[in-house]
PDB file of N, CA and C in Angstrom:
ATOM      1  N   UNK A   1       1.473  11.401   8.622  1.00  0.00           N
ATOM      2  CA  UNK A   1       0.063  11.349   8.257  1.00  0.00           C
ATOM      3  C   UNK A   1      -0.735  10.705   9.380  1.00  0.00           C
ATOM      4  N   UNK A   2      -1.641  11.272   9.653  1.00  0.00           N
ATOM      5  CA  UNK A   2      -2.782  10.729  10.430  1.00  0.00           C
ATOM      6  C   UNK A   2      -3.311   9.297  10.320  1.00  0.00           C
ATOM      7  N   UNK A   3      -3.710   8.833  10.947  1.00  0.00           N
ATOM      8  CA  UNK A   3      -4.246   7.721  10.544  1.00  0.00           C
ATOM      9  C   UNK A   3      -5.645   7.709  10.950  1.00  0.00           C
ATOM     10  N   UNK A   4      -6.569   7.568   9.692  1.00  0.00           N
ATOM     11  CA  UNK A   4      -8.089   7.654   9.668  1.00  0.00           C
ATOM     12  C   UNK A   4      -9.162   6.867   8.853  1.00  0.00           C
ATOM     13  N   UNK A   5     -10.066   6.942   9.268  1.00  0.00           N
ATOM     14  CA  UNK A   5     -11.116   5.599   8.614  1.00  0.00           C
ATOM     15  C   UNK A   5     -12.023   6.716   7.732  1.00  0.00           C
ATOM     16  N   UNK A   6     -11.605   7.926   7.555  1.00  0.00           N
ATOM     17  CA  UNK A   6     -13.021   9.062   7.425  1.00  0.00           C
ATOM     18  C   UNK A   6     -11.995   9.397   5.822  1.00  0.00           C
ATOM     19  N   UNK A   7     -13.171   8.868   4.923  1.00  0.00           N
ATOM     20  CA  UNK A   7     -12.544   8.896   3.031  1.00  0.00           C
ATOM     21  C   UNK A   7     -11.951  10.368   2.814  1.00  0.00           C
ATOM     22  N   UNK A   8     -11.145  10.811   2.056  1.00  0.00           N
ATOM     23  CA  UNK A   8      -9.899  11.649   1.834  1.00  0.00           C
ATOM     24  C   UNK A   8     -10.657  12.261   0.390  1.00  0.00           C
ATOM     25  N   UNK A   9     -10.720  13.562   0.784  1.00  0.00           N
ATOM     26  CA  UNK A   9     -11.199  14.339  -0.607  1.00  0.00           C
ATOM     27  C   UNK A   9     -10.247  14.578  -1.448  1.00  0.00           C
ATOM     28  N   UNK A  10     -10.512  15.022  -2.512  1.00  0.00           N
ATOM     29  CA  UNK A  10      -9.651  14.381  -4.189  1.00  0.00           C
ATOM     30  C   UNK A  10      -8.510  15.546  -3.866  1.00  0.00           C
ATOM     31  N   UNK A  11      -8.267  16.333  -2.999  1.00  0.00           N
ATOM     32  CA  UNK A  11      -7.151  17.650  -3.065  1.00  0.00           C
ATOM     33  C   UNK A  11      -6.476  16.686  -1.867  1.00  0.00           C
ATOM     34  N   UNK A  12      -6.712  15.912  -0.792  1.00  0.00           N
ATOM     35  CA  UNK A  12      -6.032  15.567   0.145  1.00  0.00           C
ATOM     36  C   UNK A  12      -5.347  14.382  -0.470  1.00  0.00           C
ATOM     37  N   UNK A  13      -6.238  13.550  -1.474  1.00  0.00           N
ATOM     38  CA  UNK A  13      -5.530  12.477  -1.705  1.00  0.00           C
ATOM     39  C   UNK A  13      -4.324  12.926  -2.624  1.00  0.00           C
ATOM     40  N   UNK A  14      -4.924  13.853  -3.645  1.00  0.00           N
ATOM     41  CA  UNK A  14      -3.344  14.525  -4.058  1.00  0.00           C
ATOM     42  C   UNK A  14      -2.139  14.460  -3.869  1.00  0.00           C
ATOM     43  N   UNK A  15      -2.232  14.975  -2.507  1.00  0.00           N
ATOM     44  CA  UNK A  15      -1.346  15.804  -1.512  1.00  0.00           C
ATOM     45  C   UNK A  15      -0.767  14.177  -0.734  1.00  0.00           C
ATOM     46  N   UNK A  16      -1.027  13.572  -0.752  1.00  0.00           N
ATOM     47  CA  UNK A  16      -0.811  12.278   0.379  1.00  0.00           C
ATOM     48  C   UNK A  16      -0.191  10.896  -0.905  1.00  0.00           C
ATOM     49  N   UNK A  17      -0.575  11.418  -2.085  1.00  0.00           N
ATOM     50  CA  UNK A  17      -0.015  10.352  -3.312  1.00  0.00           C
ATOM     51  C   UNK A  17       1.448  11.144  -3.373  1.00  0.00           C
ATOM     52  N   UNK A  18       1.216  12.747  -3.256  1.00  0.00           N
ATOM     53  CA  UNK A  18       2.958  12.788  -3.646  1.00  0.00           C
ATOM     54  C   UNK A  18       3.751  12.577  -2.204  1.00  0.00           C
ATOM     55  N   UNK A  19       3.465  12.010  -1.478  1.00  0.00           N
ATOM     56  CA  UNK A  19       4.577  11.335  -0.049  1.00  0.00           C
ATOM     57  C   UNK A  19       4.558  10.070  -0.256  1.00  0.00           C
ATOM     58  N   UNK A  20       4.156   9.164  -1.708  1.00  0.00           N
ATOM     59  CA  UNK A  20       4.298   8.058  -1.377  1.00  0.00           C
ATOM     60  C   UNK A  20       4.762   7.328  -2.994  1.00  0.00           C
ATOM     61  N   UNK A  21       6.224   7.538  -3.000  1.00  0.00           N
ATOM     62  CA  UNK A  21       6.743   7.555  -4.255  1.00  0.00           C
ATOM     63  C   UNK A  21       6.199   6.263  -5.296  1.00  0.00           C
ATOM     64  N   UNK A  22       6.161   6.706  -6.087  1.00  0.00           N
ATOM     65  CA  UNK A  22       5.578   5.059  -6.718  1.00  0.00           C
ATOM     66  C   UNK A  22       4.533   4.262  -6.861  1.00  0.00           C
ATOM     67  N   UNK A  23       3.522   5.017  -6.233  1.00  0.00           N
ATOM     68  CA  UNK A  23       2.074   4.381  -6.047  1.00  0.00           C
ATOM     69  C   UNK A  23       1.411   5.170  -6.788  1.00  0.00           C
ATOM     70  N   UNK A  24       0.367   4.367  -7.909  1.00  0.00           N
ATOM     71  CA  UNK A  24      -0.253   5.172  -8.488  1.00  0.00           C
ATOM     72  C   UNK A  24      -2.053   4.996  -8.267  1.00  0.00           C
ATOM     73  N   UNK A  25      -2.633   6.076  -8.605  1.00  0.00           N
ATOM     74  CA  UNK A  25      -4.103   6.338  -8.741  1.00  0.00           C
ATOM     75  C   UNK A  25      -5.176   5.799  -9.061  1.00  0.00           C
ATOM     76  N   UNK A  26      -5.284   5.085  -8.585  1.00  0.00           N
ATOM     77  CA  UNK A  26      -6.510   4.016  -9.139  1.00  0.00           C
ATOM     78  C   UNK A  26      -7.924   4.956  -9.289  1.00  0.00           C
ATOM     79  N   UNK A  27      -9.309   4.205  -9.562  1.00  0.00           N
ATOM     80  CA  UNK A  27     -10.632   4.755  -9.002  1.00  0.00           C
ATOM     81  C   UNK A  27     -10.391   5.170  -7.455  1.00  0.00           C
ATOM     82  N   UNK A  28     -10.969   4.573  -6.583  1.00  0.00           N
ATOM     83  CA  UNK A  28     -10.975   4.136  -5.415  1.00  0.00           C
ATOM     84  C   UNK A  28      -9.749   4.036  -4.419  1.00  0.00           C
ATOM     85  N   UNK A  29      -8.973   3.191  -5.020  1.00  0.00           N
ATOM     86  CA  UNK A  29      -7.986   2.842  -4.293  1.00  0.00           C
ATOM     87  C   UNK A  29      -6.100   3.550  -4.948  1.00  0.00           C
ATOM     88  N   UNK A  30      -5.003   2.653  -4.391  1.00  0.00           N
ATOM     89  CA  UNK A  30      -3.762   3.258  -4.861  1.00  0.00           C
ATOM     90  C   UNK A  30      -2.996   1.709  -4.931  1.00  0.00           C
ATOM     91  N   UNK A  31      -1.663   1.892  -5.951  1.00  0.00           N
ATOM     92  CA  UNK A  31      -1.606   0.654  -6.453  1.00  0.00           C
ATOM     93  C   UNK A  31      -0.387   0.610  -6.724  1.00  0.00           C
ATOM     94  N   UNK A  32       0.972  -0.375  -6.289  1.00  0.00           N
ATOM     95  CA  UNK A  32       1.908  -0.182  -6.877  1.00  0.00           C
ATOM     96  C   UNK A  32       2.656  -1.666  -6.888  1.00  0.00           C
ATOM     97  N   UNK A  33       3.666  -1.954  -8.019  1.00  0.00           N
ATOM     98  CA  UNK A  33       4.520  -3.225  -8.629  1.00  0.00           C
ATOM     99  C   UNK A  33       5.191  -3.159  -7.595  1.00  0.00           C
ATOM    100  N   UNK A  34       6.139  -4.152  -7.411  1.00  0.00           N
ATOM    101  CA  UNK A  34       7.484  -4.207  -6.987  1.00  0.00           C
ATOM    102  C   UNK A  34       7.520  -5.432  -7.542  1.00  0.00           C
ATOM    103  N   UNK A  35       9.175  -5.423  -8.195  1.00  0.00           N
ATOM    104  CA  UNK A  35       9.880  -6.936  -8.779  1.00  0.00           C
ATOM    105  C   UNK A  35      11.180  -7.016  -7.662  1.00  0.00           C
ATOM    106  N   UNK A  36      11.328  -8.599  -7.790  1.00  0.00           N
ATOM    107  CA  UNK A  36      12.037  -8.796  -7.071  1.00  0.00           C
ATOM    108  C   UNK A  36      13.038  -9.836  -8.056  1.00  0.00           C
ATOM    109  N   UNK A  37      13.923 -10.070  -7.682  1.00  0.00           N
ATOM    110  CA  UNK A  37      15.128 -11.419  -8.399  1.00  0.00           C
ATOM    111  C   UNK A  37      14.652 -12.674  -8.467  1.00  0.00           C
ATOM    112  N   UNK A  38      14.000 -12.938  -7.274  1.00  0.00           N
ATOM    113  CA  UNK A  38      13.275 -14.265  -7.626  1.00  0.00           C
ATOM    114  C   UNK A  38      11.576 -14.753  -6.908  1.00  0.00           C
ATOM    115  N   UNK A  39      11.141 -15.509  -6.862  1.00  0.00           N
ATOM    116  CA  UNK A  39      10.239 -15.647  -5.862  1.00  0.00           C
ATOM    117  C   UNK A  39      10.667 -15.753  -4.446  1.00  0.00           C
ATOM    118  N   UNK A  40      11.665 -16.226  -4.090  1.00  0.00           N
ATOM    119  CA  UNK A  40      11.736 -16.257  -2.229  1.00  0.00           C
ATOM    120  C   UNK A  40      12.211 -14.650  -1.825  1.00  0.00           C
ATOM    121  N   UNK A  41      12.902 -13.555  -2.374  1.00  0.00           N
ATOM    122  CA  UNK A  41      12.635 -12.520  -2.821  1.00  0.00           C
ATOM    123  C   UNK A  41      11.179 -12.088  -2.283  1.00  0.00           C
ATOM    124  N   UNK A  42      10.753 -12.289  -3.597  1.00  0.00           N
ATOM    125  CA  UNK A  42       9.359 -11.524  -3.218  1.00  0.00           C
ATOM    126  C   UNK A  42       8.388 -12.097  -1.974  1.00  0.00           C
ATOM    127  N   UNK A  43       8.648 -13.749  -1.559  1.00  0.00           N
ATOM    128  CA  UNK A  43       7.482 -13.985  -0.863  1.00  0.00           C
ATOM    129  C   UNK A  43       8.308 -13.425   0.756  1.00  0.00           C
ATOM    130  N   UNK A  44       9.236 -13.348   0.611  1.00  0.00           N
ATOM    131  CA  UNK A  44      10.236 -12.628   2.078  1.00  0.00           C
ATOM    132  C   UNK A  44       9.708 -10.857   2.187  1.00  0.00           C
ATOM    133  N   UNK A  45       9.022 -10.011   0.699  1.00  0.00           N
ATOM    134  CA  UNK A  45       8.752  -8.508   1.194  1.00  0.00           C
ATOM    135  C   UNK A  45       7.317  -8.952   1.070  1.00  0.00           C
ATOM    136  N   UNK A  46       6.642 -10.030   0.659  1.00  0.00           N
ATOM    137  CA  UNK A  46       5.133 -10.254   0.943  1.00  0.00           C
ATOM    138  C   UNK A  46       4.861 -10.338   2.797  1.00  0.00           C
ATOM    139  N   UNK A  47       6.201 -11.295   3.225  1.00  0.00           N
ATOM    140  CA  UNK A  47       5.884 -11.297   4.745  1.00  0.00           C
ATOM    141  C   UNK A  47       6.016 -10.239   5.509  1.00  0.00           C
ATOM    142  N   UNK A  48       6.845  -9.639   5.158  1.00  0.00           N
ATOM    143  CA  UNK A  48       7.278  -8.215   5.915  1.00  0.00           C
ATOM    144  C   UNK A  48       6.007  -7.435   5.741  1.00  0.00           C
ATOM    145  N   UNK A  49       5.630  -7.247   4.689  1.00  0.00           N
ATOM    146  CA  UNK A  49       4.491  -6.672   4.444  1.00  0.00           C
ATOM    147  C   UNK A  49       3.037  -6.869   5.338  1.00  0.00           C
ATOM    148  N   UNK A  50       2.655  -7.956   5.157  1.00  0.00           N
ATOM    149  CA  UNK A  50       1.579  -8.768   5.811  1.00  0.00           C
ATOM    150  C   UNK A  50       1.812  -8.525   7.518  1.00  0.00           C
ATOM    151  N   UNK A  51       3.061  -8.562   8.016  1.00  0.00           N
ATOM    152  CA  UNK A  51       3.098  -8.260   9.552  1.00  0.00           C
ATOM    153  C   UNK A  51       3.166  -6.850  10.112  1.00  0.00           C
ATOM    154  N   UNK A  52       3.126  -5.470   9.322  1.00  0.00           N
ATOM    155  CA  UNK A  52       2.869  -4.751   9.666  1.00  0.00           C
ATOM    156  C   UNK A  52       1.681  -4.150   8.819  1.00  0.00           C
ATOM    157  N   UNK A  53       1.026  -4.797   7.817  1.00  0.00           N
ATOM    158  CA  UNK A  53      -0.416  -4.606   7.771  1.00  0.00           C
ATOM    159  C   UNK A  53      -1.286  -5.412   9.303  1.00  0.00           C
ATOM    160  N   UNK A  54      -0.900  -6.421   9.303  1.00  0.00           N
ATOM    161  CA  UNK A  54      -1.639  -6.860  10.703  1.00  0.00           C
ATOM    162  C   UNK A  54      -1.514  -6.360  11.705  1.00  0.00           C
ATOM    163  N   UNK A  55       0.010  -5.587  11.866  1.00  0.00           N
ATOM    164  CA  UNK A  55      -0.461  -4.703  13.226  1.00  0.00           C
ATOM    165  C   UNK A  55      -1.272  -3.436  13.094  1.00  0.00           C
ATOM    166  N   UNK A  56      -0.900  -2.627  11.775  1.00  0.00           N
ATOM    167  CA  UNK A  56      -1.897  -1.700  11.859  1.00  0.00           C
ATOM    168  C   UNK A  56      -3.297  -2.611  11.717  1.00  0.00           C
ATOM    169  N   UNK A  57      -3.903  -3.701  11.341  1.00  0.00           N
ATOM    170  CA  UNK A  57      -4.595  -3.524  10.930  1.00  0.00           C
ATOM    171  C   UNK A  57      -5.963  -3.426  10.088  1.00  0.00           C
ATOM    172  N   UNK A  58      -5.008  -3.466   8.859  1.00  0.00           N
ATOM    173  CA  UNK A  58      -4.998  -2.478   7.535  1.00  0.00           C
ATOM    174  C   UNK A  58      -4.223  -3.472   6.614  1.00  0.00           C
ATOM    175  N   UNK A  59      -5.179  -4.259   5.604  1.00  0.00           N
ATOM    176  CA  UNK A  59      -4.826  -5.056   4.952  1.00  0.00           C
ATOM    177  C   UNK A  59      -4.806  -4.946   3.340  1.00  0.00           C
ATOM    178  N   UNK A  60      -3.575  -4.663   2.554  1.00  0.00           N
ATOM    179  CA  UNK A  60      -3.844  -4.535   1.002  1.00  0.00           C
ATOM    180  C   UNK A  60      -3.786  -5.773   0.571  1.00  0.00           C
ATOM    181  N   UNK A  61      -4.174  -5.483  -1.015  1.00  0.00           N
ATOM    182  CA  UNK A  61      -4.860  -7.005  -2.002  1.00  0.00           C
ATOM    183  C   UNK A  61      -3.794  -7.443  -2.116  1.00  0.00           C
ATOM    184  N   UNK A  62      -2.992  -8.172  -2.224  1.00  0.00           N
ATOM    185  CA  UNK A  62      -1.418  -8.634  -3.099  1.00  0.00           C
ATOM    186  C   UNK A  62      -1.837  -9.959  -3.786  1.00  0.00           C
ATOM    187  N   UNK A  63      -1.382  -9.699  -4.904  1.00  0.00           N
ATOM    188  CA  UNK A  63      -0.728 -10.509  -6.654  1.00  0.00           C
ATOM    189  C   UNK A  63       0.331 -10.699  -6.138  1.00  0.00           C
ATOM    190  N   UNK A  64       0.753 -12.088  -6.337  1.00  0.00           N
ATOM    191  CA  UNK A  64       1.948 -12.469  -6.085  1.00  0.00           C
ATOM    192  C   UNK A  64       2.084 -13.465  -7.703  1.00  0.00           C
ATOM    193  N   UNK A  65       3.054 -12.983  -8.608  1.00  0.00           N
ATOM    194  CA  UNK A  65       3.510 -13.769  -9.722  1.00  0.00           C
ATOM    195  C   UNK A  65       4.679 -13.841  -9.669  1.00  0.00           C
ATOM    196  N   UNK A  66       5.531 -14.857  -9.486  1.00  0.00           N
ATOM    197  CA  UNK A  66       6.570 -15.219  -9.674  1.00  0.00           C
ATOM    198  C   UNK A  66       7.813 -14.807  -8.386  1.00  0.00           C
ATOM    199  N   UNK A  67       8.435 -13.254  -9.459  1.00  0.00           N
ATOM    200  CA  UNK A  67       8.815 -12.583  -8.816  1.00  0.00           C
ATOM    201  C   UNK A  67       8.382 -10.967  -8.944  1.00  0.00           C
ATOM    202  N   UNK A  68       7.144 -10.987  -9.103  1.00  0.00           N
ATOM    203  CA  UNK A  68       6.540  -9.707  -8.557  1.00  0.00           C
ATOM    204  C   UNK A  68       5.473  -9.508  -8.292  1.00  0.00           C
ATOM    205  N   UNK A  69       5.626  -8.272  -6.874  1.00  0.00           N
ATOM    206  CA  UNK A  69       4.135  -8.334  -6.375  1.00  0.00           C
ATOM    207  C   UNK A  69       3.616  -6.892  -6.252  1.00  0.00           C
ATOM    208  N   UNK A  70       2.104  -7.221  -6.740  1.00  0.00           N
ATOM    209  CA  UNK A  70       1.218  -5.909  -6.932  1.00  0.00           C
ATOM    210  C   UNK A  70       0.460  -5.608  -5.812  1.00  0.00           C
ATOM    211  N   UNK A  71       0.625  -4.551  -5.150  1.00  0.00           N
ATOM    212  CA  UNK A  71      -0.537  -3.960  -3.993  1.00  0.00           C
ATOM    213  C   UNK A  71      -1.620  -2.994  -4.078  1.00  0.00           C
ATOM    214  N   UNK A  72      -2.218  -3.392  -3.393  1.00  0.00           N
ATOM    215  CA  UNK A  72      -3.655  -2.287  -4.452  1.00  0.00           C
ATOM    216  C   UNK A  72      -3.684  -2.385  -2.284  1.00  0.00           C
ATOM    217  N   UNK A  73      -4.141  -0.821  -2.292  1.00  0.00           N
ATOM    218  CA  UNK A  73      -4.811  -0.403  -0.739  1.00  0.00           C
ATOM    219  C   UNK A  73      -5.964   0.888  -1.219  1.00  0.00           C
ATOM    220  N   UNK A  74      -7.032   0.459  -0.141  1.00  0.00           N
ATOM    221  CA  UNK A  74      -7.912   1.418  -0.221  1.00  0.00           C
ATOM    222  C   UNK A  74      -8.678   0.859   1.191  1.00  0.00           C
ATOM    223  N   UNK A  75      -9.848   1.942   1.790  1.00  0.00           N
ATOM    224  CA  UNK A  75     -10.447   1.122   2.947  1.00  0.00           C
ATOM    225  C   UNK A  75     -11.546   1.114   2.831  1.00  0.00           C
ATOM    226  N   UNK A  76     -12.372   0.010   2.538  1.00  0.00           N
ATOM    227  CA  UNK A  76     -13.604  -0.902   2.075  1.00  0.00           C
ATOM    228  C   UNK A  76     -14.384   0.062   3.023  1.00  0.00           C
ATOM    229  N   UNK A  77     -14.492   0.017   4.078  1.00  0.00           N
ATOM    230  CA  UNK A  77     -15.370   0.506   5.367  1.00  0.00           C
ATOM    231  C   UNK A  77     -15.625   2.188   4.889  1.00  0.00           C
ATOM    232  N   UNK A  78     -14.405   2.574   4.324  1.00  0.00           N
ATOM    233  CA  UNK A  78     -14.796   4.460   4.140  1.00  0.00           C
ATOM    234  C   UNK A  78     -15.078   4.293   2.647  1.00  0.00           C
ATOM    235  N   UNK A  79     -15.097   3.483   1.761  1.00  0.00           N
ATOM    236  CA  UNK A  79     -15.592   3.107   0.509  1.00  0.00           C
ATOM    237  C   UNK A  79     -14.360   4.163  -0.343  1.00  0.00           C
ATOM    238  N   UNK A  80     -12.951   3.836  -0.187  1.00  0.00           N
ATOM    239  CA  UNK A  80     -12.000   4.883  -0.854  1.00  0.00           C
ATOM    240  C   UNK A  80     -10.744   4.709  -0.307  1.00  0.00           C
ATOM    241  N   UNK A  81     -10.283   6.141  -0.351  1.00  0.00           N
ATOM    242  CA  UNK A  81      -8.767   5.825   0.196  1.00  0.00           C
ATOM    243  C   UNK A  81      -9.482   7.059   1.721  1.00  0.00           C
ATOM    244  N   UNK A  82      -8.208   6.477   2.917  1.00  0.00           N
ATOM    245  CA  UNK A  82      -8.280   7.269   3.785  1.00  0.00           C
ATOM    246  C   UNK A  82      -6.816   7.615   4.153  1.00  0.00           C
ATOM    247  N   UNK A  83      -6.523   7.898   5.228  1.00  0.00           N
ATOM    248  CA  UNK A  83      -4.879   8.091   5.463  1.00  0.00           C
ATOM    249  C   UNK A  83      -4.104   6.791   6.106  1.00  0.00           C
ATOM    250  N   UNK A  84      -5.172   5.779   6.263  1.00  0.00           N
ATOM    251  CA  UNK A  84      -4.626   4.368   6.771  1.00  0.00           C
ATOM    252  C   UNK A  84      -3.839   4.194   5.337  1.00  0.00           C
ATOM    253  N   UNK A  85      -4.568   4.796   4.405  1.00  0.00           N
ATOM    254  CA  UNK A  85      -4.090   3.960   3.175  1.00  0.00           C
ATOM    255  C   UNK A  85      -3.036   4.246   2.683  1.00  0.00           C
ATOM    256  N   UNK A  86      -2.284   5.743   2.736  1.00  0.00           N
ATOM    257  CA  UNK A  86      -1.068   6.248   2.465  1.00  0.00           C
ATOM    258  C   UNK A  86      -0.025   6.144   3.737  1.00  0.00           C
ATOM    259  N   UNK A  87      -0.502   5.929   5.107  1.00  0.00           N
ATOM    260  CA  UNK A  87       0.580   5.600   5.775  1.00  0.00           C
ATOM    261  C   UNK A  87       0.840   4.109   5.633  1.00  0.00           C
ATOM    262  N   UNK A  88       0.360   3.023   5.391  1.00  0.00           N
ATOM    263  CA  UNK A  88       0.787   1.790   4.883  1.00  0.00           C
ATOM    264  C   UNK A  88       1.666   1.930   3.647  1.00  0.00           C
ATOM    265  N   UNK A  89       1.054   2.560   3.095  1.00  0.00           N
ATOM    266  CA  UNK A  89       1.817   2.548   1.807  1.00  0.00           C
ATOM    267  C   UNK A  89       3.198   3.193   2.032  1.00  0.00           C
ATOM    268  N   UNK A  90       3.020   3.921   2.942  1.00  0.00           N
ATOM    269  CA  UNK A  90       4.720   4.634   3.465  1.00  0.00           C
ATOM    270  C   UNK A  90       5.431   3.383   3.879  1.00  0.00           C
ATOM    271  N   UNK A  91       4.670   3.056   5.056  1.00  0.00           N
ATOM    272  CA  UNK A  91       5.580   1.763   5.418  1.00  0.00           C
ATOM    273  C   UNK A  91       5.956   0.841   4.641  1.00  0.00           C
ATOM    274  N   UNK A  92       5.396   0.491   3.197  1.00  0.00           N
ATOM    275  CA  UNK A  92       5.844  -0.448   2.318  1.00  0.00           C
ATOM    276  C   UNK A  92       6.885  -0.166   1.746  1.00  0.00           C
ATOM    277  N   UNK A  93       7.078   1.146   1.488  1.00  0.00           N
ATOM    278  CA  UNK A  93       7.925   1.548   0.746  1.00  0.00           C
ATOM    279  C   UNK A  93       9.098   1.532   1.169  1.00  0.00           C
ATOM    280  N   UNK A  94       9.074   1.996   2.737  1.00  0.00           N
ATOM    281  CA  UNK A  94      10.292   1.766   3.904  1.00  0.00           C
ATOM    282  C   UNK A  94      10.971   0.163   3.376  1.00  0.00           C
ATOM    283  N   UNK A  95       9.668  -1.041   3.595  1.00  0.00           N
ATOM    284  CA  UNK A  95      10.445  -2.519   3.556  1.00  0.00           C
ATOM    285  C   UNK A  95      10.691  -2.616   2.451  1.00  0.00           C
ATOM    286  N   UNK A  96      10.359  -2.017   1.140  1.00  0.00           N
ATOM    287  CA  UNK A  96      10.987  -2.279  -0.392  1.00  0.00           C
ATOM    288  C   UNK A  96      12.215  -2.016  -0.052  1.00  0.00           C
ATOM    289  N   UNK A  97      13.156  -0.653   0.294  1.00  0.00           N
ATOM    290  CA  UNK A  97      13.937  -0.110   0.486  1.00  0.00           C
ATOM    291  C   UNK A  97      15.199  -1.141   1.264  1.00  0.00           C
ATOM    292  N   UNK A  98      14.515  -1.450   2.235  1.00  0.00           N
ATOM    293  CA  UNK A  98      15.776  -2.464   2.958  1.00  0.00           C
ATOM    294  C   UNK A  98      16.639  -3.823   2.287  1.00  0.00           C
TER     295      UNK A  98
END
């Protein structure tokens, strides 16, 4: 996926939610759980997370309770989702995975 600041019409975002297993549809934005076993768990895929949002970037909301954390991405500037927002979300899914 491209990476772009220019908002994603409702057939592209479609198309760009089914490459990104697990994230679901918000208004605006896209949104997904992950639980973990405990809190050092989760605050260890919060960091992973946070250092390749900072290199792209491209920063999602995170809830951090306990041991699970919620990500909500969308890009404020294009008022929606763009393709910054589903290739992050790829990459998250990559560090859930490991």
């Amino acid at each position: 996926m491209a990476m772009t600041e220019q908002r994603l019409a409702d057939d592209e975002i479609r198309k760009a939610l089914g490459q990104v297993p697990d994230w679901e549809l918000l208004r605006n934005s896209i949104r997904r759980e992950f639980k973990f076993a405990n809190f050092d768990q989760a605050m260890d895929f919060v960091n992973k997370v946070a250092e390749v949002a900072r290199k792209m970037d491209h920063h999602p909301d995170i809830c951090i309770y306990y041991n699970r954390v919620d990500l909500e991405l969308s890009t404020h500037k294009a008022g929606g989702l763009t393709g910054e927002d589903f290739e992050l979300a790829a990459r998250i899914n990559e560090i859930s995975e490991q």
